[in-house]
PDB file of N, CA and C in Angstrom:
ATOM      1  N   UNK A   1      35.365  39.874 -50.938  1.00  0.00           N
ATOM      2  CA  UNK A   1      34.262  39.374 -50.152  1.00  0.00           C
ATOM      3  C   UNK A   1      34.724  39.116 -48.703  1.00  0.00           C
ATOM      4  N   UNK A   2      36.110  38.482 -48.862  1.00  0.00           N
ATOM      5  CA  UNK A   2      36.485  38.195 -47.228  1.00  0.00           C
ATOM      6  C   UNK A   2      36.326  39.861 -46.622  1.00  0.00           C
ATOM      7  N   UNK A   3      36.974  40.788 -46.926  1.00  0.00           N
ATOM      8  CA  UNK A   3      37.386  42.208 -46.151  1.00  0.00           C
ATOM      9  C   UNK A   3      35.973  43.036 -45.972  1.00  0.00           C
ATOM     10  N   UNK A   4      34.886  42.505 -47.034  1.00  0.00           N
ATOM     11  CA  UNK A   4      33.549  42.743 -46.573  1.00  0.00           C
ATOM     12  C   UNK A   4      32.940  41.931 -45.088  1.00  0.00           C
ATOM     13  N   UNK A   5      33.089  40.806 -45.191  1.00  0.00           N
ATOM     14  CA  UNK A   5      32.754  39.672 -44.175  1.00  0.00           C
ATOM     15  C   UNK A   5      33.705  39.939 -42.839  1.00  0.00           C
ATOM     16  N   UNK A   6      34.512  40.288 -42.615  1.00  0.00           N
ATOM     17  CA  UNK A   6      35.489  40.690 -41.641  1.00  0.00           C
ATOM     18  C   UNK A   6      34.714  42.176 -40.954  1.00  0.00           C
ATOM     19  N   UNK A   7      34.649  42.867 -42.007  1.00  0.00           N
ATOM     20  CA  UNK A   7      34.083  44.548 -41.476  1.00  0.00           C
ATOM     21  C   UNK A   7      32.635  44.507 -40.894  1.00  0.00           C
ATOM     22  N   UNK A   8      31.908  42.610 -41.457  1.00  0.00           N
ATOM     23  CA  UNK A   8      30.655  42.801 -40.609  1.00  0.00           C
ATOM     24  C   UNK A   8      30.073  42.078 -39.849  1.00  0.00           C
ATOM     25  N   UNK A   9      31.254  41.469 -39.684  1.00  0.00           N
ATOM     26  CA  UNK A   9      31.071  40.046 -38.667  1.00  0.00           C
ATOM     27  C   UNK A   9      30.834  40.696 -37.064  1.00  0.00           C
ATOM     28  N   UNK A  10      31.771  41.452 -37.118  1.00  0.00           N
ATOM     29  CA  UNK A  10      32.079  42.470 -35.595  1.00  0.00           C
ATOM     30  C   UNK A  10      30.368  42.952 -34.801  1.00  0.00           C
ATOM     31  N   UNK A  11      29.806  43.220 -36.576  1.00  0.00           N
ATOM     32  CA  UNK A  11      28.327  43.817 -36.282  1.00  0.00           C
ATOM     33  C   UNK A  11      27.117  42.518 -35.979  1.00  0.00           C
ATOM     34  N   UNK A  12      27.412  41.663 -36.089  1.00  0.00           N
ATOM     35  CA  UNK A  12      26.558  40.774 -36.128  1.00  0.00           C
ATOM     36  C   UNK A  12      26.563  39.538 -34.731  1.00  0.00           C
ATOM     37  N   UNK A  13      27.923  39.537 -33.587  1.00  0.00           N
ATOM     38  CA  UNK A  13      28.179  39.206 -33.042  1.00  0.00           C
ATOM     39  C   UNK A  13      27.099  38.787 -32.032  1.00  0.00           C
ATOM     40  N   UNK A  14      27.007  38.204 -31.089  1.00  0.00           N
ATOM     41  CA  UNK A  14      27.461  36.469 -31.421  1.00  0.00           C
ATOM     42  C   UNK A  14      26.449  36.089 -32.583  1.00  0.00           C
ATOM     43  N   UNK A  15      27.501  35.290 -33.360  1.00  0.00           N
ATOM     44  CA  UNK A  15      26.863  34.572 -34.647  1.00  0.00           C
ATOM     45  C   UNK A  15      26.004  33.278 -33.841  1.00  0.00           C
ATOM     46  N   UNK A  16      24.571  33.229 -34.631  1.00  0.00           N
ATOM     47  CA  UNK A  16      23.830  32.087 -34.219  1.00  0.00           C
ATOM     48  C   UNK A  16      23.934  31.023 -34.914  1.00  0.00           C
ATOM     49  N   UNK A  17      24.019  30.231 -34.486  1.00  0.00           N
ATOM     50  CA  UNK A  17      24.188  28.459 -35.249  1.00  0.00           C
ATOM     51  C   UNK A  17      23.351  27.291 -34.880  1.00  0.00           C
ATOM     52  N   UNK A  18      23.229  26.537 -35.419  1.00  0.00           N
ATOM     53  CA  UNK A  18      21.804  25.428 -35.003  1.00  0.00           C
ATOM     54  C   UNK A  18      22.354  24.990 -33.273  1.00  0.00           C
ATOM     55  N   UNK A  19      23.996  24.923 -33.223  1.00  0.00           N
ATOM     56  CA  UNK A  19      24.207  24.755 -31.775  1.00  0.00           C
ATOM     57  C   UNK A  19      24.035  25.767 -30.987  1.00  0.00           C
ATOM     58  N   UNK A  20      23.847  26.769 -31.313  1.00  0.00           N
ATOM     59  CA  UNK A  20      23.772  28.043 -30.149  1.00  0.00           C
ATOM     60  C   UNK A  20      22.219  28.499 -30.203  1.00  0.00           C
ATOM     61  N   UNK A  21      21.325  28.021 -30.803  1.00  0.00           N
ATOM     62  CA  UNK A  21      19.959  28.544 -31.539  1.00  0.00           C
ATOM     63  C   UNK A  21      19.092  27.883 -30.084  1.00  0.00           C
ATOM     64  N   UNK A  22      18.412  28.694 -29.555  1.00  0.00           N
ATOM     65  CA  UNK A  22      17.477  28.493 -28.444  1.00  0.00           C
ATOM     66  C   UNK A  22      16.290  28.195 -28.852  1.00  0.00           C
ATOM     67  N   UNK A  23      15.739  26.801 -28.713  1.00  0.00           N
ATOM     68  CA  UNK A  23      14.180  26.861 -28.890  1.00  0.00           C
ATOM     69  C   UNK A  23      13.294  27.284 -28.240  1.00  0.00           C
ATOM     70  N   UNK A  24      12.173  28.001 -28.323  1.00  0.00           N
ATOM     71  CA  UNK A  24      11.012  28.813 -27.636  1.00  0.00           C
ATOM     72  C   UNK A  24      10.330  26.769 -27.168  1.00  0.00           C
ATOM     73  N   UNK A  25      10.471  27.729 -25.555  1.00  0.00           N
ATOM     74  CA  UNK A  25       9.924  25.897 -24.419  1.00  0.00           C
ATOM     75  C   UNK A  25       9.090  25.454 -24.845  1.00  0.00           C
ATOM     76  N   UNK A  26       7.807  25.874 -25.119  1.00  0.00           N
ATOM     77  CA  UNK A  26       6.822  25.448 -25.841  1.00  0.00           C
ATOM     78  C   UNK A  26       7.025  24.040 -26.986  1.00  0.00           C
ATOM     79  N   UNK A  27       8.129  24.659 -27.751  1.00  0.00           N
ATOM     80  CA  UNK A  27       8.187  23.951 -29.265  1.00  0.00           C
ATOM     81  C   UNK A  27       8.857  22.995 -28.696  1.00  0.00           C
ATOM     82  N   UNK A  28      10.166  23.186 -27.984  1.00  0.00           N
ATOM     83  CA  UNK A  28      11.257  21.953 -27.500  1.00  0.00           C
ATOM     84  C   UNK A  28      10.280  20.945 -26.410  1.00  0.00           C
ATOM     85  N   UNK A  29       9.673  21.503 -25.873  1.00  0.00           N
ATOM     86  CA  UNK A  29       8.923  20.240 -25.182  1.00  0.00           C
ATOM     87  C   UNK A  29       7.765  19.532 -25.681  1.00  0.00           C
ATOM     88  N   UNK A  30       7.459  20.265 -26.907  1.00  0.00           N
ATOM     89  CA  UNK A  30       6.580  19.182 -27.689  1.00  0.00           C
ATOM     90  C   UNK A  30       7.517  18.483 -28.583  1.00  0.00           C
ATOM     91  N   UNK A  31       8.495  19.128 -28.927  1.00  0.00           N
ATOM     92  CA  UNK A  31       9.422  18.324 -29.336  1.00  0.00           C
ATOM     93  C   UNK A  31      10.290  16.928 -28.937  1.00  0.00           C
ATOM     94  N   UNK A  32      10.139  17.149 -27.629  1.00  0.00           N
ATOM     95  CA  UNK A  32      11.215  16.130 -26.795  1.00  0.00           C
ATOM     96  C   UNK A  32       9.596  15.165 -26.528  1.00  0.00           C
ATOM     97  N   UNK A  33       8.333  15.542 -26.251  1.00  0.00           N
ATOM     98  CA  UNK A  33       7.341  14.653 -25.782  1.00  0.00           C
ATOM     99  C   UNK A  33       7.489  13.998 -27.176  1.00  0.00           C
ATOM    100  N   UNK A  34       7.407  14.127 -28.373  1.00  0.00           N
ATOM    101  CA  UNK A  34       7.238  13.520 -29.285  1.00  0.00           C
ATOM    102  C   UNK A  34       7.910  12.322 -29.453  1.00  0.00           C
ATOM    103  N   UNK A  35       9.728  13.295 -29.483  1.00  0.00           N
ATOM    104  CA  UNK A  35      10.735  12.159 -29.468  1.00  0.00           C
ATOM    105  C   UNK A  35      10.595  11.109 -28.811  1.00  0.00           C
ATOM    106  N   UNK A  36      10.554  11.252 -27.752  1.00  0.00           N
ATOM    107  CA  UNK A  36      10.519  10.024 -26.428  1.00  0.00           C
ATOM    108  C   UNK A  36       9.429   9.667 -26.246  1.00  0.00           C
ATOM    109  N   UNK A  37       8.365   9.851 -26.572  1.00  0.00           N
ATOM    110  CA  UNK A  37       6.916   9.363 -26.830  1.00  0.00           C
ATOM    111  C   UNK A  37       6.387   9.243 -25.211  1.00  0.00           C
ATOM    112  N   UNK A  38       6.946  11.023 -24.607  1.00  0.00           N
ATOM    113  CA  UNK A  38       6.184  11.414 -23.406  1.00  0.00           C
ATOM    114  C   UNK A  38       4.649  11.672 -23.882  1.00  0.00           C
ATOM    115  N   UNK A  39       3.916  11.503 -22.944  1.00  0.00           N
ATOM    116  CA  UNK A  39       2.424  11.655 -22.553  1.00  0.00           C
ATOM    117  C   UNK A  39       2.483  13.185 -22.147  1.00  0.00           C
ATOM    118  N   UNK A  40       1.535  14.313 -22.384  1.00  0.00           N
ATOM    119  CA  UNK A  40       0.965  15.421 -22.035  1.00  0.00           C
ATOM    120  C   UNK A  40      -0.539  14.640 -21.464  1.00  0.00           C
ATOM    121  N   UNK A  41      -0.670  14.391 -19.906  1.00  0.00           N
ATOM    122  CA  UNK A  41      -1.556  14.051 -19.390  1.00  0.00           C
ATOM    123  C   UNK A  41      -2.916  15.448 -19.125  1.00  0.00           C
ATOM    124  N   UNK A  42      -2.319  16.022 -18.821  1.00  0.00           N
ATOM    125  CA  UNK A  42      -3.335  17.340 -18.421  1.00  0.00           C
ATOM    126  C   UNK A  42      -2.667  18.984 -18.768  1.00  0.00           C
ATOM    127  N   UNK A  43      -3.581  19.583 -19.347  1.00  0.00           N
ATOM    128  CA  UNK A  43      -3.468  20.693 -20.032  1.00  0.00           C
ATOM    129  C   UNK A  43      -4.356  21.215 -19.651  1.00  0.00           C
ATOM    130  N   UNK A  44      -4.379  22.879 -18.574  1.00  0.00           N
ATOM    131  CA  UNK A  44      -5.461  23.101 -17.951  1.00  0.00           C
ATOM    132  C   UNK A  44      -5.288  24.503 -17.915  1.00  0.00           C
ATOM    133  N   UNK A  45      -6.287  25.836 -18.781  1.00  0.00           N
ATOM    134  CA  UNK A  45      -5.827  27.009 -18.482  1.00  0.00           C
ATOM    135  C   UNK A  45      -7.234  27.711 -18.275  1.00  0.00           C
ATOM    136  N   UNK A  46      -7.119  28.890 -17.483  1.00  0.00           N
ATOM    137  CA  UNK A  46      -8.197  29.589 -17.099  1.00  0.00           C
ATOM    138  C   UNK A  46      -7.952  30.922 -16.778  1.00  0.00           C
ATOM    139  N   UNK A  47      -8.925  31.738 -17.250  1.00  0.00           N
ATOM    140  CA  UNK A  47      -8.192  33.525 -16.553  1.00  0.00           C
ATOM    141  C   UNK A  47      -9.605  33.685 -16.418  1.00  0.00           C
ATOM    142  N   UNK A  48      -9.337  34.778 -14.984  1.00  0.00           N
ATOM    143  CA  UNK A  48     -10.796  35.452 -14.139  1.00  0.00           C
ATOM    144  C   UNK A  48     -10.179  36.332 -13.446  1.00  0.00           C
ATOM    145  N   UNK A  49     -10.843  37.444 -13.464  1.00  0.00           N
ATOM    146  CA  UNK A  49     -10.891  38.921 -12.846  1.00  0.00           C
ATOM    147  C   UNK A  49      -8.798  39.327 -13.069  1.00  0.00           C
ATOM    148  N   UNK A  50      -8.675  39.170 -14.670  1.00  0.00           N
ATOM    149  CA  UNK A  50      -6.862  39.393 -14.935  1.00  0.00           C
ATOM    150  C   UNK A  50      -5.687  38.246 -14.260  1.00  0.00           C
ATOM    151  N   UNK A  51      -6.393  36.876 -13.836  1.00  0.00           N
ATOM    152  CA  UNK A  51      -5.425  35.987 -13.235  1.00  0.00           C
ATOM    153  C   UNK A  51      -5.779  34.642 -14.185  1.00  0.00           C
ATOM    154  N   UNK A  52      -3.998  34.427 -14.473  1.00  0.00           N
ATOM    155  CA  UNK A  52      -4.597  33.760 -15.265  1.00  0.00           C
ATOM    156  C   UNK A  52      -4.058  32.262 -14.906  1.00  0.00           C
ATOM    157  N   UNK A  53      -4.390  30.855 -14.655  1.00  0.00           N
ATOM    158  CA  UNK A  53      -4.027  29.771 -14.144  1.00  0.00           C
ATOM    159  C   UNK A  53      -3.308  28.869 -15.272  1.00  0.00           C
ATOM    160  N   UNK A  54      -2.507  28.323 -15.160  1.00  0.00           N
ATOM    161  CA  UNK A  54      -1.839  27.319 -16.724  1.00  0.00           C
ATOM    162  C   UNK A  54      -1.462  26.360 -15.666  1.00  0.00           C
ATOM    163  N   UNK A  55      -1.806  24.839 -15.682  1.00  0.00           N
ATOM    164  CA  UNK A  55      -1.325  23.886 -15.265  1.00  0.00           C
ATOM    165  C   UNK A  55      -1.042  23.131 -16.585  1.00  0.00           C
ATOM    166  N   UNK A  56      -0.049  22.140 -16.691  1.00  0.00           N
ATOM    167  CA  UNK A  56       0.308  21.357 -17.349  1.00  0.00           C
ATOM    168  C   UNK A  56       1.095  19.650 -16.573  1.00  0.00           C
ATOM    169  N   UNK A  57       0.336  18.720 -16.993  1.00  0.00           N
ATOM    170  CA  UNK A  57       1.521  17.742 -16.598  1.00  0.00           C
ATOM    171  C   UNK A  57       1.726  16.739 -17.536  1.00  0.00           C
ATOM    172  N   UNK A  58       3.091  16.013 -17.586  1.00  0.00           N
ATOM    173  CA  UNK A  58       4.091  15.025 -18.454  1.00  0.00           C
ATOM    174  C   UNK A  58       4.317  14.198 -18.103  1.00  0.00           C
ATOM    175  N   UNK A  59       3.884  13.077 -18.639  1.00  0.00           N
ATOM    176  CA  UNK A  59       4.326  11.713 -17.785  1.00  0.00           C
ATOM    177  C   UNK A  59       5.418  11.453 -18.632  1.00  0.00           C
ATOM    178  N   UNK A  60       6.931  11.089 -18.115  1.00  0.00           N
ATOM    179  CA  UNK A  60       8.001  11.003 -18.363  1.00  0.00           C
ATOM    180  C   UNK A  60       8.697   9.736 -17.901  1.00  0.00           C
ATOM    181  N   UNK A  61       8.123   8.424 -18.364  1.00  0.00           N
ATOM    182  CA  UNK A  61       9.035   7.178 -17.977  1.00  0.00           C
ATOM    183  C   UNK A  61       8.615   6.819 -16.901  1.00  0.00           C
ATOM    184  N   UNK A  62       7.096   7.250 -16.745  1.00  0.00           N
ATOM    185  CA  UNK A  62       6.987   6.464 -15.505  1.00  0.00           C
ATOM    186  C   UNK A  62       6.867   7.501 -14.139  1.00  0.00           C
ATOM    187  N   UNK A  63       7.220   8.869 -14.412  1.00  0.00           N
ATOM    188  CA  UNK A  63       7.491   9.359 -13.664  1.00  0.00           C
ATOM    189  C   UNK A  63       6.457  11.189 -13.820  1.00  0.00           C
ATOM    190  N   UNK A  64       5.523  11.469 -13.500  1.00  0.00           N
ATOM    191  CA  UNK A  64       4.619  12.626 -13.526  1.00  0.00           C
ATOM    192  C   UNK A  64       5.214  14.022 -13.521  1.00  0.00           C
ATOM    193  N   UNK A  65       5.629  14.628 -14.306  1.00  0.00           N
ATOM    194  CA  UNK A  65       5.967  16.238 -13.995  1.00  0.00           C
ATOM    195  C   UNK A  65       4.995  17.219 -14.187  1.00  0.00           C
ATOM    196  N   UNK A  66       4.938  17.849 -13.135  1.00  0.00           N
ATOM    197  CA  UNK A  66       3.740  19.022 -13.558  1.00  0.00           C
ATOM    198  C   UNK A  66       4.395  20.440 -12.568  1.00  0.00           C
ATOM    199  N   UNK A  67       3.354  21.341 -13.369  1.00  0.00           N
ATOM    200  CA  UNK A  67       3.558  22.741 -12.934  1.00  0.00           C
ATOM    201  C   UNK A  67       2.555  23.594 -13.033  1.00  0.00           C
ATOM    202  N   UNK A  68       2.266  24.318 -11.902  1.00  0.00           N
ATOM    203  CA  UNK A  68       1.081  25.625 -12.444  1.00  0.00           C
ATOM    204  C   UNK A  68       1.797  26.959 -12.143  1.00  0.00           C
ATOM    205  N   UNK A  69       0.746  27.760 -12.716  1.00  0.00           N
ATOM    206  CA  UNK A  69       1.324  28.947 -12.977  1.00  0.00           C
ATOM    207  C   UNK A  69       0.119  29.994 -12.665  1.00  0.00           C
ATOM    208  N   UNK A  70       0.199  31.035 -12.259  1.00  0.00           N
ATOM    209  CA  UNK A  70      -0.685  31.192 -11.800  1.00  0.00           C
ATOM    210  C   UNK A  70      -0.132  32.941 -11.227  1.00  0.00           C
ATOM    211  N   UNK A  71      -0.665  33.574 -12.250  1.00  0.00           N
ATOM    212  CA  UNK A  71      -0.435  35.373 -12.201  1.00  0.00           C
ATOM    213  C   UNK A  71      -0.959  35.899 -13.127  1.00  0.00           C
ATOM    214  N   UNK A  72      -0.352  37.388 -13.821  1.00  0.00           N
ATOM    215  CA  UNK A  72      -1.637  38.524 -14.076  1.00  0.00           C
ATOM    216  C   UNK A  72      -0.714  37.951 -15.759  1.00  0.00           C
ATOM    217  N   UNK A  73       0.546  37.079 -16.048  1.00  0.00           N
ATOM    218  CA  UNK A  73       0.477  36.973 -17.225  1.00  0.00           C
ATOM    219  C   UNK A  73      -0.629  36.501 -18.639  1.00  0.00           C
ATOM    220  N   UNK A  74      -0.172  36.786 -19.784  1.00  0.00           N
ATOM    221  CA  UNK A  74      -1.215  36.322 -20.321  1.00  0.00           C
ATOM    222  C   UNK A  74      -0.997  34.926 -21.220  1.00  0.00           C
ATOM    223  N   UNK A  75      -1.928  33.980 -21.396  1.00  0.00           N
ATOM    224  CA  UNK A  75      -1.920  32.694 -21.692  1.00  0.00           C
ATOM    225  C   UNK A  75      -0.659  32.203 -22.380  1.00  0.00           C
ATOM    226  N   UNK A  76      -0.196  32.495 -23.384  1.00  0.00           N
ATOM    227  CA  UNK A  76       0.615  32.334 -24.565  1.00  0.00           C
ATOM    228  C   UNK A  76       2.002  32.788 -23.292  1.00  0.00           C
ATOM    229  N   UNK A  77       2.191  33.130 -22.160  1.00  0.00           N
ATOM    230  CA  UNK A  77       3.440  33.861 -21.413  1.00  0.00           C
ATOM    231  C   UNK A  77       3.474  32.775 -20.364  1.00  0.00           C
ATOM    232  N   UNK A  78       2.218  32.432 -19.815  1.00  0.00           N
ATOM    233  CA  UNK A  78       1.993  31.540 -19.021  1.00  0.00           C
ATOM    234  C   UNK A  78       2.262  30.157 -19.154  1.00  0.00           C
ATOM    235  N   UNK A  79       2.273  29.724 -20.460  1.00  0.00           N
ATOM    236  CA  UNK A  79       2.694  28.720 -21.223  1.00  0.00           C
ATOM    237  C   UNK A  79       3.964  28.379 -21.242  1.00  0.00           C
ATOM    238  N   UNK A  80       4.436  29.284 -21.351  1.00  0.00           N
ATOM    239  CA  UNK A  80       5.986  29.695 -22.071  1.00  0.00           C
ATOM    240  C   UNK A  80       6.510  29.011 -20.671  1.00  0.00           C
ATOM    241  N   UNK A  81       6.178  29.739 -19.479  1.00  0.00           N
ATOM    242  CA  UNK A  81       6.780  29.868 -18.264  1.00  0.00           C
ATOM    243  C   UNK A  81       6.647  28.282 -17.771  1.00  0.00           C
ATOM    244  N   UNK A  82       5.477  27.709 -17.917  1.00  0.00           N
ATOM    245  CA  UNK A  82       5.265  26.275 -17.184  1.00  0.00           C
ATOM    246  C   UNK A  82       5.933  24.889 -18.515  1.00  0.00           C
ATOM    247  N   UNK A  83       5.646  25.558 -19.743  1.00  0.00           N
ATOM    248  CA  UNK A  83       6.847  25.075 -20.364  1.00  0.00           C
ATOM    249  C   UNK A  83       8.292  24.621 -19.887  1.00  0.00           C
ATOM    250  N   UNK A  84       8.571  25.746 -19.759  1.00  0.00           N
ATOM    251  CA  UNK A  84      10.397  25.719 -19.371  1.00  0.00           C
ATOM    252  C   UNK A  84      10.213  25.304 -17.874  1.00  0.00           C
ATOM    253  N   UNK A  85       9.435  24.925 -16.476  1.00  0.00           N
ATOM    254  CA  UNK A  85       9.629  24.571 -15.958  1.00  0.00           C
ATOM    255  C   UNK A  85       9.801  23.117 -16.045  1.00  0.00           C
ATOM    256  N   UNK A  86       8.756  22.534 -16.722  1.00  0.00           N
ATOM    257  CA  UNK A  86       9.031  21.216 -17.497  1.00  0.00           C
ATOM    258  C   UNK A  86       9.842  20.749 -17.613  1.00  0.00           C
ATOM    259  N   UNK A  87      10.174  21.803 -18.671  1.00  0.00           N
ATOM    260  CA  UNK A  87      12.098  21.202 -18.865  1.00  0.00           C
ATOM    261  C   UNK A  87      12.833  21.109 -18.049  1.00  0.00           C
ATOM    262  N   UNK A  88      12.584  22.158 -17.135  1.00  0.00           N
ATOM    263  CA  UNK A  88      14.131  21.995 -16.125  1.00  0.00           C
ATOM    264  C   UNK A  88      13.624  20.827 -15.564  1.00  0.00           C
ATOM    265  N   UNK A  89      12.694  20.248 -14.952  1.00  0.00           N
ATOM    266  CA  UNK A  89      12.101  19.167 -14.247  1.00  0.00           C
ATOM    267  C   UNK A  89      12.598  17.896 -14.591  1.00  0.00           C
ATOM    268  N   UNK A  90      12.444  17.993 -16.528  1.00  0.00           N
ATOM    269  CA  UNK A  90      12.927  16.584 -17.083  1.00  0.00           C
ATOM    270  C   UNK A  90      14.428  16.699 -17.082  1.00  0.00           C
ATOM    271  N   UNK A  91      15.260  17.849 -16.749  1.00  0.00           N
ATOM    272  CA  UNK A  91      16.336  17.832 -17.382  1.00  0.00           C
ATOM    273  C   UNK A  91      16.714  17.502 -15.804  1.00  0.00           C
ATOM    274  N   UNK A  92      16.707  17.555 -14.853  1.00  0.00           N
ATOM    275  CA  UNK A  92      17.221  17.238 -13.424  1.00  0.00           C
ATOM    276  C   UNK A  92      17.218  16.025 -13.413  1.00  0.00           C
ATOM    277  N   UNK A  93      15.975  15.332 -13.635  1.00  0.00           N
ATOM    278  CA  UNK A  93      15.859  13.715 -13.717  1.00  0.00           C
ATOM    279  C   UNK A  93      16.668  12.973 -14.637  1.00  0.00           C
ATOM    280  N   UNK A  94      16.425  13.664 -15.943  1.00  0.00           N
ATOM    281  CA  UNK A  94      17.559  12.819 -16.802  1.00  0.00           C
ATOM    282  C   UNK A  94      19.357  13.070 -17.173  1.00  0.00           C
ATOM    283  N   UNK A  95      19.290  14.130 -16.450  1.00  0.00           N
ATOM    284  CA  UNK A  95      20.150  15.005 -16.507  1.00  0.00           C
ATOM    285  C   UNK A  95      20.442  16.124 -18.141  1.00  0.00           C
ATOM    286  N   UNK A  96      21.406  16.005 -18.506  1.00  0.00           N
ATOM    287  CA  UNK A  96      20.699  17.183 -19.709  1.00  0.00           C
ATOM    288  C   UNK A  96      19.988  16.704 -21.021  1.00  0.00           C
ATOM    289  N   UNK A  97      19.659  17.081 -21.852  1.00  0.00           N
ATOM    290  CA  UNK A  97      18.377  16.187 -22.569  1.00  0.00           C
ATOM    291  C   UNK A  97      19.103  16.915 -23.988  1.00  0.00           C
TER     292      UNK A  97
END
């Protein structure tokens, strides 16, 4: 079993692990609002003539983070994107999270 596991480790490289495992922004920042019992104050999306608008903001300790977004992506991409700005936002302030 080891000389099997050796011949296919090479193929499988980099191995993923709960520490190396990336959460999709979406999930980790409803995740972290939960934990820390952040506020999602405003959730705001709209598309007209292929543009599509995603604002979002987080009240974080007192402190408001928001972001819009605002191009030809589509909702579920747009999300994604003002998501992870979020994060980087909370992660500057608190430093890494």
């Amino acid at each position: 079993m080891e000389v099997v596991w050796q011949s296919i480790r090479p193929l499988l490289e980099p191995l993923v692990t709960p520490e190396t495992l990336k959460l999709h922004p979406v999930r980790e920042l409803n995740e972290l609002c939960q934990k820390r019992s952040y506020n999602i104050i405003q959730e705001t999306v709209s598309r007209t003539d292929g543009v599509t608008r995603y604002k979002m903001e987080v009240e974080a300790d007192g402190v408001i983070h928001q972001y819009e977004y605002c191009g030809s992506s589509l909702k579920d991409t747009a999300k994604k994107i003002v998501c992870k700005e979020i994060l980087n936002s909370l992660k500057k302030v608190r430093g890494s999270l």
